[in-house]
C-alpha atoms as a PDB file:
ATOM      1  CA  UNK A   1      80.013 120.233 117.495  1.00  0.00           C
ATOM      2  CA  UNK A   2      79.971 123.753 118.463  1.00  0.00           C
ATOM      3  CA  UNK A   3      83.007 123.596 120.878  1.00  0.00           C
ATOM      4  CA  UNK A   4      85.883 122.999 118.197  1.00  0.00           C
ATOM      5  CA  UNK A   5      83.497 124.941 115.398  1.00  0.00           C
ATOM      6  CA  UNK A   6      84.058 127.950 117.245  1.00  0.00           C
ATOM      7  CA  UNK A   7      87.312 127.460 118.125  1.00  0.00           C
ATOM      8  CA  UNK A   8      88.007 127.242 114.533  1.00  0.00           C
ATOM      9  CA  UNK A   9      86.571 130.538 113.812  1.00  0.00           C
ATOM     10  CA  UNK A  10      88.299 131.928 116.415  1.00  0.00           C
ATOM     11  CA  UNK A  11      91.086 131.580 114.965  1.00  0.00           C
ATOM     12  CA  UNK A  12      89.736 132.574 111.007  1.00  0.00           C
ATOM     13  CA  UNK A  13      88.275 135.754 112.841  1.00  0.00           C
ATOM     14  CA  UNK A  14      91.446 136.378 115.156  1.00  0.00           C
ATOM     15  CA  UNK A  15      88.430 136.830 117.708  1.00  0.00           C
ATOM     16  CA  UNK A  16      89.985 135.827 121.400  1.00  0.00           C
ATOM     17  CA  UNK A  17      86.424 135.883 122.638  1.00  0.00           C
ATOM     18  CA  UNK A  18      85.302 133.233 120.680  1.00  0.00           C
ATOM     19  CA  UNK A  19      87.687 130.806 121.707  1.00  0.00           C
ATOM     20  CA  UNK A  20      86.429 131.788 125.430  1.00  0.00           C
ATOM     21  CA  UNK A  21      82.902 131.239 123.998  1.00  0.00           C
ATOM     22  CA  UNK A  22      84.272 127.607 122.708  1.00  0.00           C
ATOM     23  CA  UNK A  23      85.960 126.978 126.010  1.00  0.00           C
ATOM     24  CA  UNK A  24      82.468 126.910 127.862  1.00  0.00           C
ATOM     25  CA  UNK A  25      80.958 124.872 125.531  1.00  0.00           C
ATOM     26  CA  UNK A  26      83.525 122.387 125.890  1.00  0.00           C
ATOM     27  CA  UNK A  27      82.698 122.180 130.055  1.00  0.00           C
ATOM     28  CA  UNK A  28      79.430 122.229 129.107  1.00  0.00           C
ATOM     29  CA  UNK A  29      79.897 118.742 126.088  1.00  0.00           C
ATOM     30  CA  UNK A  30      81.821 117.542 128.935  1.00  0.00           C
ATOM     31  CA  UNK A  31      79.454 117.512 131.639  1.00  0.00           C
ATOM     32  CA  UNK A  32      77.009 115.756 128.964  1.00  0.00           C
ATOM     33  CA  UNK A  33      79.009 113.081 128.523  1.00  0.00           C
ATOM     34  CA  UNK A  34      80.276 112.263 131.611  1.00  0.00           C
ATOM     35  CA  UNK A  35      76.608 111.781 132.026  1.00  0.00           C
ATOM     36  CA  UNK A  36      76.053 109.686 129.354  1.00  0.00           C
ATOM     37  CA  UNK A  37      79.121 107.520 130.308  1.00  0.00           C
ATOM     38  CA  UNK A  38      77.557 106.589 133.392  1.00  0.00           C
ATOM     39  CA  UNK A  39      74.547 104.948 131.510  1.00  0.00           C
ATOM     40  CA  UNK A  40      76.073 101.717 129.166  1.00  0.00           C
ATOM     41  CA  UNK A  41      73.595 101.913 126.669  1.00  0.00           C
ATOM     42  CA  UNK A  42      74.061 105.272 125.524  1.00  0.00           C
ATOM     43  CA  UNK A  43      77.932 104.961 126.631  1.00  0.00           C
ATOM     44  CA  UNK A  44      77.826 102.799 123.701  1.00  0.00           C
ATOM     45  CA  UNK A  45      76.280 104.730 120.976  1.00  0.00           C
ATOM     46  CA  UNK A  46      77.869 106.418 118.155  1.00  0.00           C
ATOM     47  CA  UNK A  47      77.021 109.963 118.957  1.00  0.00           C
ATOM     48  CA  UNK A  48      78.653 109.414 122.317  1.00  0.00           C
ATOM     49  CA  UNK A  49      82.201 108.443 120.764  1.00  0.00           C
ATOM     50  CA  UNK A  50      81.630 111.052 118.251  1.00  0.00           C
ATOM     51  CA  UNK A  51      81.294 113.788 120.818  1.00  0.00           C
ATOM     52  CA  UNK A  52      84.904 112.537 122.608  1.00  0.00           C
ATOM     53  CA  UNK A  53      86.624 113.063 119.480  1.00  0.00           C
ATOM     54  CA  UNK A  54      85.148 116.295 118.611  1.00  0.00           C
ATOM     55  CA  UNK A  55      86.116 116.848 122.027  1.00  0.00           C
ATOM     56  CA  UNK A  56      89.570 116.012 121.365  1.00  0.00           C
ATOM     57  CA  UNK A  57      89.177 117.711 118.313  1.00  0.00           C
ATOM     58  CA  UNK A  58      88.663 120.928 119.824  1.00  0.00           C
ATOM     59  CA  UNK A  59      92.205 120.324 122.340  1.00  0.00           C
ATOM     60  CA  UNK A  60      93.631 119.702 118.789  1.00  0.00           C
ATOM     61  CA  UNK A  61      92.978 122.942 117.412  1.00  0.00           C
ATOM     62  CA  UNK A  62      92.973 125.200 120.776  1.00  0.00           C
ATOM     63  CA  UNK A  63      96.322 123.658 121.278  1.00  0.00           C
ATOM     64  CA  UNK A  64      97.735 125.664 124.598  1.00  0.00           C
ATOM     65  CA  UNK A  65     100.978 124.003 125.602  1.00  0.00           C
ATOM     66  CA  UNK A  66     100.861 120.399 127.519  1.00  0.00           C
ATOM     67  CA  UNK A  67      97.605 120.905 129.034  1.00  0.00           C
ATOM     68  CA  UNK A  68      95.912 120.840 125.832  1.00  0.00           C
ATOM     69  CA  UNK A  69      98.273 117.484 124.795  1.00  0.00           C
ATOM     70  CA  UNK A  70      97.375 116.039 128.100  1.00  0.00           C
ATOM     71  CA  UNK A  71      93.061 116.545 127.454  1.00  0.00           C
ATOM     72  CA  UNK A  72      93.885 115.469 123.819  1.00  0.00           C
ATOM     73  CA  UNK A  73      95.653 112.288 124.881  1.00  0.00           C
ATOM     74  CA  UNK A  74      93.111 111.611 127.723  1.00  0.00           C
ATOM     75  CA  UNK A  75      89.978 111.887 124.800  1.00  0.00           C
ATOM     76  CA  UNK A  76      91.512 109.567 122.832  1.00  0.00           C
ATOM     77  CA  UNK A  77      92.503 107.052 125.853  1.00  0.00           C
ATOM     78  CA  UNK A  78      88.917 107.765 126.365  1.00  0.00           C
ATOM     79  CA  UNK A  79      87.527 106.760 122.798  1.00  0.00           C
ATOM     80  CA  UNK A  80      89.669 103.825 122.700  1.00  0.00           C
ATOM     81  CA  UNK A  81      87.559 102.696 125.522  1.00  0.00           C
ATOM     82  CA  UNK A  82      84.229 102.983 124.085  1.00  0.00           C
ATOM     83  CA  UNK A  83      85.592 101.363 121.260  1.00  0.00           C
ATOM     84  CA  UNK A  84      85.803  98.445 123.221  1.00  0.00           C
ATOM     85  CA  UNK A  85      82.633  98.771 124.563  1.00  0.00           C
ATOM     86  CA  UNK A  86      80.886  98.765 121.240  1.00  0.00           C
ATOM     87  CA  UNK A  87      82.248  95.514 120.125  1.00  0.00           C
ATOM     88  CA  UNK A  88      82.310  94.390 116.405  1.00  0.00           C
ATOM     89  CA  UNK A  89      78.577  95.634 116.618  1.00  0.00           C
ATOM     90  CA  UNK A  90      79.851  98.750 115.293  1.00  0.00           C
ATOM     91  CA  UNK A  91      81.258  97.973 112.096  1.00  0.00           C
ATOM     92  CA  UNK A  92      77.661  97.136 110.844  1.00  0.00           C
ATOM     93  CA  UNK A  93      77.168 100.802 109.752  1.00  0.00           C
ATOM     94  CA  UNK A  94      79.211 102.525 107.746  1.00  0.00           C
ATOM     95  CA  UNK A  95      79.151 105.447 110.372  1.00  0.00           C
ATOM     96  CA  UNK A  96      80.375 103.163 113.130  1.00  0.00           C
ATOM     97  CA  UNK A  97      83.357 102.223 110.701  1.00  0.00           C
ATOM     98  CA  UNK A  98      84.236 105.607 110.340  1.00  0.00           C
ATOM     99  CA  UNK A  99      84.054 106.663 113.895  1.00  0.00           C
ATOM    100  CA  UNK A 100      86.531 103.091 114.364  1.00  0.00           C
ATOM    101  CA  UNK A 101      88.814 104.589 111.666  1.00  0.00           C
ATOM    102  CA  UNK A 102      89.085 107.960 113.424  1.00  0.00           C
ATOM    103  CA  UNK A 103      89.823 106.901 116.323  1.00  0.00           C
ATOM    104  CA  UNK A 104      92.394 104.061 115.796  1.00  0.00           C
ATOM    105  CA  UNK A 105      94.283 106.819 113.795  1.00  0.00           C
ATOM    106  CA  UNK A 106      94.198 109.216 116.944  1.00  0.00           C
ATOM    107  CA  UNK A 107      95.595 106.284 118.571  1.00  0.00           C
ATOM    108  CA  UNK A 108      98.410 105.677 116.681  1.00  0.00           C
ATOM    109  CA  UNK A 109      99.691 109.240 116.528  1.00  0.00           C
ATOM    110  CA  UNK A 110      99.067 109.485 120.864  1.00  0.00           C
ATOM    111  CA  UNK A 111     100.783 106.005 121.021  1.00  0.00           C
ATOM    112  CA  UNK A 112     103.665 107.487 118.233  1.00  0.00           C
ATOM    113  CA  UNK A 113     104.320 110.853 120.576  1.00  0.00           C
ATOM    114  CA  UNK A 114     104.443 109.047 123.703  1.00  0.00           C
ATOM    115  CA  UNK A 115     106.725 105.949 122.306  1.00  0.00           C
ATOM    116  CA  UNK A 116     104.423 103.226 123.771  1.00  0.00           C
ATOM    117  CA  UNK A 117     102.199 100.290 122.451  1.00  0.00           C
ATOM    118  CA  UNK A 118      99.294 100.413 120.397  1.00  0.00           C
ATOM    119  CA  UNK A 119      96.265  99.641 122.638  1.00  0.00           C
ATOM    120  CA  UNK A 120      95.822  95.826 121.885  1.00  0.00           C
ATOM    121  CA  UNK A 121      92.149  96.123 121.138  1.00  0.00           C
ATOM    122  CA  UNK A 122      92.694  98.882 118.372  1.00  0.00           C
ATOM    123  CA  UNK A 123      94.910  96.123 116.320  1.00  0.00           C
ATOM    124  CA  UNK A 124      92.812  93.409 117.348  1.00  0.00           C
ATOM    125  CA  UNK A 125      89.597  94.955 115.900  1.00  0.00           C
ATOM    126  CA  UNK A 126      91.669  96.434 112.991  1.00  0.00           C
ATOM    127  CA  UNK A 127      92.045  93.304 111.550  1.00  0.00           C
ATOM    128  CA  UNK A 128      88.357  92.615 111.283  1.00  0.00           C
ATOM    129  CA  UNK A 129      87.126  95.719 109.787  1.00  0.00           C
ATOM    130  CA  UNK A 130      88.184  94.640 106.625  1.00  0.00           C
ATOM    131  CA  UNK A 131      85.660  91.537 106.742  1.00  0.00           C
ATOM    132  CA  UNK A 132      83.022  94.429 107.521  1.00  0.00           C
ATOM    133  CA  UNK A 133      84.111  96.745 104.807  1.00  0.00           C
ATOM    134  CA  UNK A 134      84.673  96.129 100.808  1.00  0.00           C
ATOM    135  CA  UNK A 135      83.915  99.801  99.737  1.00  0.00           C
ATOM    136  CA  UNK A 136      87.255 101.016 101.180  1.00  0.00           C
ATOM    137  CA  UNK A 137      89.862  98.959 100.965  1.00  0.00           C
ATOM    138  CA  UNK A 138      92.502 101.781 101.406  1.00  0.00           C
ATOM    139  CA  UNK A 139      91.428 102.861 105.333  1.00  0.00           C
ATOM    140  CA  UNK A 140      91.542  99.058 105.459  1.00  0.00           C
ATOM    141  CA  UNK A 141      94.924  98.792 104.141  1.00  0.00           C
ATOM    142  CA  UNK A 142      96.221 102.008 105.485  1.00  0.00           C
ATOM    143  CA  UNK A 143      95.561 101.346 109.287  1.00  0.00           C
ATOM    144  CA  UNK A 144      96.949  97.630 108.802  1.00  0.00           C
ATOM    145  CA  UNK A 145     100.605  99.745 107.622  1.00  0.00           C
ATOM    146  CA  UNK A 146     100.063 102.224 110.714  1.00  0.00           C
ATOM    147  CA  UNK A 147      99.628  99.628 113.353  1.00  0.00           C
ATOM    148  CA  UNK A 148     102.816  97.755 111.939  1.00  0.00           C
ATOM    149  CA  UNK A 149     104.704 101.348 111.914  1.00  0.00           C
ATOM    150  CA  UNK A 150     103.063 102.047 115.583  1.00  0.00           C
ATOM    151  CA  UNK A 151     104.465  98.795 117.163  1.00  0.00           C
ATOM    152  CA  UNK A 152     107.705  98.716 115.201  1.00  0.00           C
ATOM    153  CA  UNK A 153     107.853 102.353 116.314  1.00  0.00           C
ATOM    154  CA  UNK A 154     107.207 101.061 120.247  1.00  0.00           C
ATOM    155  CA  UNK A 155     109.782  98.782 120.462  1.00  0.00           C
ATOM    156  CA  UNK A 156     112.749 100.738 118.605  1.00  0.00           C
ATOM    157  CA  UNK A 157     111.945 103.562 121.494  1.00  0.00           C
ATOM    158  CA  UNK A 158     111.302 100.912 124.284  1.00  0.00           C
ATOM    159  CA  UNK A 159     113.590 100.586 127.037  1.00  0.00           C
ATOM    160  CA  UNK A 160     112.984  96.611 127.670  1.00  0.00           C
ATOM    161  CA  UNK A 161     115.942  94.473 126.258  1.00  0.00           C
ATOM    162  CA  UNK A 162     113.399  91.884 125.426  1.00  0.00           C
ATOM    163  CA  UNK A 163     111.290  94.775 123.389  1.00  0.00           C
ATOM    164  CA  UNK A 164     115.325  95.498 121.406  1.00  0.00           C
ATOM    165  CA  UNK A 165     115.135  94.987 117.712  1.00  0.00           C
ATOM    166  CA  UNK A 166     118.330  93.931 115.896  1.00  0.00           C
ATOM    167  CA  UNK A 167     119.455  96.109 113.240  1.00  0.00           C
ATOM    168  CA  UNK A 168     119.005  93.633 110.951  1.00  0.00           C
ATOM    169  CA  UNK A 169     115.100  93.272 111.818  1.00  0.00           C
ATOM    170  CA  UNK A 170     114.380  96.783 112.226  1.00  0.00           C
ATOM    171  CA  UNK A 171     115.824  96.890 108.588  1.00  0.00           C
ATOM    172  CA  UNK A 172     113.576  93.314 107.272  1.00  0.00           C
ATOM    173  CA  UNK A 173     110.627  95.334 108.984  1.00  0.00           C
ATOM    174  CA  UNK A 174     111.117  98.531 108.049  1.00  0.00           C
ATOM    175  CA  UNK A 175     111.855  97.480 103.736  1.00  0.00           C
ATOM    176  CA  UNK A 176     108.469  95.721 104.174  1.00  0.00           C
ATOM    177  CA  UNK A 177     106.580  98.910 105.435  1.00  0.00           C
ATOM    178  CA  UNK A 178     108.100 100.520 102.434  1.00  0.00           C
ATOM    179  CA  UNK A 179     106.730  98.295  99.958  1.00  0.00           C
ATOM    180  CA  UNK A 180     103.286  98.412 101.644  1.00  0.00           C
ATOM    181  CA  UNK A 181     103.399 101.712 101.570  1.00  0.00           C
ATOM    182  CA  UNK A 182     104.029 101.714  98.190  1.00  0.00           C
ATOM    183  CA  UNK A 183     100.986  99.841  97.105  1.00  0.00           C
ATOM    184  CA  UNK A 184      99.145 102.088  98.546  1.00  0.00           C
ATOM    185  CA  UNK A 185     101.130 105.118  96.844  1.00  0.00           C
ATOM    186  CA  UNK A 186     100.499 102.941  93.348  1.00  0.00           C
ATOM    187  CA  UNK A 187      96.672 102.503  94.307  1.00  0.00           C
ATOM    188  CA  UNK A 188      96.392 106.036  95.072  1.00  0.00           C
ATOM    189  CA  UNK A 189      97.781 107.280  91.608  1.00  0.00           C
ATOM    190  CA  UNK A 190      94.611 105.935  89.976  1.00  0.00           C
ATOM    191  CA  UNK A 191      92.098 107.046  92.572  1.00  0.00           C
ATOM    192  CA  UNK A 192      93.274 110.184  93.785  1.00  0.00           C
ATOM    193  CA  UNK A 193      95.354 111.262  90.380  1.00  0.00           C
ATOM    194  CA  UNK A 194      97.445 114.708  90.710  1.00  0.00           C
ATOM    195  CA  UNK A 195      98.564 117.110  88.092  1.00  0.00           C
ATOM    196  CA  UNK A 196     102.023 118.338  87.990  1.00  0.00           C
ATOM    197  CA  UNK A 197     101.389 122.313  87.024  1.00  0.00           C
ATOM    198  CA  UNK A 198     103.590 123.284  84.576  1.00  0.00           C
ATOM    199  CA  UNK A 199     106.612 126.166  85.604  1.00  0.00           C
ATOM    200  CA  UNK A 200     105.520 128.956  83.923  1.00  0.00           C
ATOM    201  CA  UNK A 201     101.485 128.426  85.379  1.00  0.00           C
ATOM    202  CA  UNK A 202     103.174 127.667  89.058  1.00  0.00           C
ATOM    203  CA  UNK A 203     103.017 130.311  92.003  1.00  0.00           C
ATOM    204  CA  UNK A 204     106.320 131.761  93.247  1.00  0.00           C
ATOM    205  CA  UNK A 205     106.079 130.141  96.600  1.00  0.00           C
ATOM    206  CA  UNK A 206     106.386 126.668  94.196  1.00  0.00           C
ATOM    207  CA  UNK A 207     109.114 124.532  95.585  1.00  0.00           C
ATOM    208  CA  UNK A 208     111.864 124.098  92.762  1.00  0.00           C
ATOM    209  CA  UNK A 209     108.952 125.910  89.995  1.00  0.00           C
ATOM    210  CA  UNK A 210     107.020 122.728  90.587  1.00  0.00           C
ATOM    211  CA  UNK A 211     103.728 122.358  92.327  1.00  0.00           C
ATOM    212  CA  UNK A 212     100.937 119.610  92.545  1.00  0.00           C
ATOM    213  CA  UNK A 213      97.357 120.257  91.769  1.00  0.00           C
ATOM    214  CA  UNK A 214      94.641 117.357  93.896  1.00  0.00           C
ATOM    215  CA  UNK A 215      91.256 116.660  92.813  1.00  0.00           C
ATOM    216  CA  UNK A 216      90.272 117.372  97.051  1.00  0.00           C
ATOM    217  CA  UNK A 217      92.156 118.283 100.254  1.00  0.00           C
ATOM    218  CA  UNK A 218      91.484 114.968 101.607  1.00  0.00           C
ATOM    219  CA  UNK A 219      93.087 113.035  98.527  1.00  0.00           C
ATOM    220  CA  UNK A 220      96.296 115.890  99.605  1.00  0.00           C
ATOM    221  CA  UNK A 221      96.060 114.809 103.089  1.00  0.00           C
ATOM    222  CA  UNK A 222      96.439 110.795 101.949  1.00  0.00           C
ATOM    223  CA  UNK A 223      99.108 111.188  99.410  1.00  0.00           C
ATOM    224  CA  UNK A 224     100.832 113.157 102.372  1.00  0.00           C
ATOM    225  CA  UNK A 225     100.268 110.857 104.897  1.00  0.00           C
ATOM    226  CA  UNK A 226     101.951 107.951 103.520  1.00  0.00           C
ATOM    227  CA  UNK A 227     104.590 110.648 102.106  1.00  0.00           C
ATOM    228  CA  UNK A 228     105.501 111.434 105.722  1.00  0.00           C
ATOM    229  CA  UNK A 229     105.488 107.735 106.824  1.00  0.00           C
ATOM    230  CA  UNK A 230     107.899 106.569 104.261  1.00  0.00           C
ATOM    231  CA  UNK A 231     109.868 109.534 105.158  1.00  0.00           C
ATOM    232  CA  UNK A 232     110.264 108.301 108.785  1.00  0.00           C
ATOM    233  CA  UNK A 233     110.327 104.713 108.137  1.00  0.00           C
ATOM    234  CA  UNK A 234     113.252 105.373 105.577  1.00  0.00           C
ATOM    235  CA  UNK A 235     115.860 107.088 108.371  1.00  0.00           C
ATOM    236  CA  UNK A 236     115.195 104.264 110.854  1.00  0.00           C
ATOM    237  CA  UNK A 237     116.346 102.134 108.149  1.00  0.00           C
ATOM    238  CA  UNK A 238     118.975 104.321 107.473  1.00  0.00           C
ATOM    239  CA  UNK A 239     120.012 104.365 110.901  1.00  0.00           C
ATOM    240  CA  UNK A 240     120.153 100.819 111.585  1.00  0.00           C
ATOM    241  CA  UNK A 241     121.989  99.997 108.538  1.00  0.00           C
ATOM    242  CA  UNK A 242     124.686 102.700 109.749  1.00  0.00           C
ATOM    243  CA  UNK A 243     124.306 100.538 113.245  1.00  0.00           C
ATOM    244  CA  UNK A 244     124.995  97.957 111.240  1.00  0.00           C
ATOM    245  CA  UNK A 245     128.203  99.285 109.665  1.00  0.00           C
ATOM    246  CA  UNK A 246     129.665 100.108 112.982  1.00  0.00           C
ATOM    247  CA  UNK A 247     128.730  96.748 114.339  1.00  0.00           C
ATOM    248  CA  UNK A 248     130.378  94.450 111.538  1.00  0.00           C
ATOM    249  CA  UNK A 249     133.691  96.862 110.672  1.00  0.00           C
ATOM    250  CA  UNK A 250     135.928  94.440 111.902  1.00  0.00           C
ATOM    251  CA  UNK A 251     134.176  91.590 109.831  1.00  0.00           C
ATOM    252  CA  UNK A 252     136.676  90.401 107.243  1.00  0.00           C
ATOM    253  CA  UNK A 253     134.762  91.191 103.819  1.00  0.00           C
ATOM    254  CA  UNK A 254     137.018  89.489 101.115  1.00  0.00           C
ATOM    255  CA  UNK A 255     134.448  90.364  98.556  1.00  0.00           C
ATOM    256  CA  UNK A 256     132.995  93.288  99.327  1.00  0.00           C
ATOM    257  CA  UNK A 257     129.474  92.180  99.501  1.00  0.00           C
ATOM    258  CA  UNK A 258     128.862  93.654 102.574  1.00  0.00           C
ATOM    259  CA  UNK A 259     129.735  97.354 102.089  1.00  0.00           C
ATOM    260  CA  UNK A 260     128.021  97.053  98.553  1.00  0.00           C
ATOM    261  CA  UNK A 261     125.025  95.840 100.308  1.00  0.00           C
ATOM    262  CA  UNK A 262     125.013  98.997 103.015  1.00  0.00           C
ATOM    263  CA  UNK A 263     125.982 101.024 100.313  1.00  0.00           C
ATOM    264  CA  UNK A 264     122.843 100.107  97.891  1.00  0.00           C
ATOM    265  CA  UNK A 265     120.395 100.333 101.465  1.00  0.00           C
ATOM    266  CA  UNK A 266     121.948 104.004 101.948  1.00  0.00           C
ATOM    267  CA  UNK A 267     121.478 104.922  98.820  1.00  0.00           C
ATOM    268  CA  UNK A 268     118.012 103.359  98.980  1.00  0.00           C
ATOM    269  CA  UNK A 269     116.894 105.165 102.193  1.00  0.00           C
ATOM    270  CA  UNK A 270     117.875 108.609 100.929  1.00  0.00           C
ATOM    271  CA  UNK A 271     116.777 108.135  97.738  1.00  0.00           C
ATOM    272  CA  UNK A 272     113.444 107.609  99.276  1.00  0.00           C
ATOM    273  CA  UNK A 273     113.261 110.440 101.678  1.00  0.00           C
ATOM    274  CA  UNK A 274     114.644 112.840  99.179  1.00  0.00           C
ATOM    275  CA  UNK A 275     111.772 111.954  96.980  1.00  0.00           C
ATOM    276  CA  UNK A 276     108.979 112.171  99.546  1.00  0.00           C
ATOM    277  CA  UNK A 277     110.134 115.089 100.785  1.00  0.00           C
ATOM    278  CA  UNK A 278     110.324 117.131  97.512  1.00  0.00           C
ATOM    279  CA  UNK A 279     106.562 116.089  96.906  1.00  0.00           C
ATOM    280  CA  UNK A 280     105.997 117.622 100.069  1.00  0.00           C
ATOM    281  CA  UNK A 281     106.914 120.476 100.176  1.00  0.00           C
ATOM    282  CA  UNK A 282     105.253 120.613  95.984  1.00  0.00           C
ATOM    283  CA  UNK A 283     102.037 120.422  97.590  1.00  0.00           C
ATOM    284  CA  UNK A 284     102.122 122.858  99.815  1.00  0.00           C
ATOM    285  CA  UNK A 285     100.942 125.616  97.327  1.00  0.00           C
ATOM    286  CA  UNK A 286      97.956 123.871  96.668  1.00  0.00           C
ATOM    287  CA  UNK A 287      97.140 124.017 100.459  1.00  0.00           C
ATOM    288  CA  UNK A 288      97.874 127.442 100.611  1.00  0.00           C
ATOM    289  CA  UNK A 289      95.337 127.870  97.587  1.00  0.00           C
ATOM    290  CA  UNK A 290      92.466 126.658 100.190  1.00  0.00           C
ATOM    291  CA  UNK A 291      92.596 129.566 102.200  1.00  0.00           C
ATOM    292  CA  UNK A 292      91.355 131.605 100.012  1.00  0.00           C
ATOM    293  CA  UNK A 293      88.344 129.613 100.198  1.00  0.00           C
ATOM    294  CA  UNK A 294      87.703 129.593 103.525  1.00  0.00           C
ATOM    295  CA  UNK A 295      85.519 131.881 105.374  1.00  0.00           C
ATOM    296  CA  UNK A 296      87.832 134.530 106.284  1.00  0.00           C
ATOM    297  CA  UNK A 297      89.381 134.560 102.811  1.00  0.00           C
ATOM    298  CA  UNK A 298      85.523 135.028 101.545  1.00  0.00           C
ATOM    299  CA  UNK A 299      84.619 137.408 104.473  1.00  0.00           C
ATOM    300  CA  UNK A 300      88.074 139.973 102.837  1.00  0.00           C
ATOM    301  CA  UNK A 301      87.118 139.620  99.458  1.00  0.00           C
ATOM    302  CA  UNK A 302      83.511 140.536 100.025  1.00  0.00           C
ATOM    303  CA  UNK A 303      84.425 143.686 102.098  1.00  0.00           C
ATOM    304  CA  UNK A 304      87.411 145.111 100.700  1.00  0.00           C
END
């Protein structure tokens, strides 16, 4: 915990020596669990796969070019293992559930920047962590969309002809991930409900004179999450039902259903992205508005 803690404040204080302070730490967490690794037991408890993600954690906010991507990647490689090791067992506590979450989500964006597979224990045990879990459906329902997105992801970047989507399934695929997603947008309007701040109350850095007021960061972070997945999953539609287009121009099209049809998904796509993207970049004051909070922002205001 104190590794990426003072890394953080590092960077609040501008202080170069903390993050020097951090780095030794971080030898230090890892000598202590390399040494816990080689004893199963405690390989398998929770404070052992908590201290590889704070570990990766720390690579996450130190980032210093590939180095710090490579230790990152190698963390989470190295959670997904103890993952495995713990079994089902660990969805019995809410805390191991958690821990499952975080890393399964670490997985999905290392597997996303690296174009490869989802690690076929993370989906396998996805799957049964909602028979574990009633109290929140939407970390449930969420990593079920991201493991689709991860895999469809893997094979529209994989260089194996057998792995080569149509354009025609990439868009089936890709319409359904939209309409997940949008359950989940239409579950999160009643649980995590945002204000629209009026024009002449909004800041001047307010995209368009319209910004977005959240009840928490984390209900921010969610809306935005699935905001930037739809956003993605929209232009691989788009671009496969351009493929398409270029594939079928010489198809004889009597009645036009065709074009109308690519026309509408265009349309569709951008329509989406446009949409996602404006709410955005409308919530970006209200991030901005947290750093006044933090410790930094408090530390200036007390000693002016």
């Amino acid at each position: 915990m104190l590794a990426p803690a003072l890394a953080m404040l590092s960077y609040e204080l501008m202080e170069p020596s903390l993050m020097t302070l951090a780095r030794k730490n971080y030898l230090a967490a890892i000598q202590n669990i390399n040494s816990a690794l080689l004893l199963p037991q405690q390989a398998a408890n929770d404070s052992t796969l908590a201290s590889v993600l704070l570990l990766a954690l720390l690579e996450a906010v130190a980032f210093h070019r590939c180095d710090s991507l490579n230790s990152w990647t190698s963390h989470v490689d190295g959670a997904v293992q103890l993952v495995k090791l713990g079994g089902l067992r660990q969805f019995e506590s809410a805390l191991g559930r958690a821990l499952f979450s975080d890393v399964s989500n670490h997985a999905y964006a290392s597997c996303a920047q690296r174009r490869v597979p989802v690690p076929a224990i993370v989906s396998e045990m996805r799957t049964q962590l909602g028979d574990f879990s009633s109290e929140n459906s939407l970390v449930v329902d969420l990593g079920a969309v991201l493991d689709s997105m991860s895999r469809l992801l893997a094979k529209l970047t994989s260089k194996d002809t057998e792995d080569t989507l149509a354009p025609e399934a990439v868009v089936a695929q890709g319409c359904l991930l939209v309409s997940q997603i949008d359950c989940l947008l239409d579950q999160a309007s009643t649980l995590f409900f945002y204000e629209v701040i009026p024009t002449a109350e909004a800041p001047d850095c307010a995209f368009n004179g319209i910004t977005h007021k959240y009840p928490t960061p984390q209900s921010a972070r969610y809306w935005n999450i699935l905001r930037v997945m739809k956003l993605f999953i929209s232009k691989w539609i788009h671009r496969s039902v351009t493929a398409l287009a270029d594939c079928n121009a010489t198809v004889d099209d009597c009645t036009g259903t065709l074009e109308q049809n690519r026309f509408d998904l265009l349309g569709y796509t951008k329509s989406n992205a446009d949409k996602v993207a404006v709410d955005i970049l409308c919530s970006v004051p209200f991030f901005q508005s947290l750093a006044s909070q933090s410790y930094l922002g408090q530390t200036q205001q007390s000693n002016p």
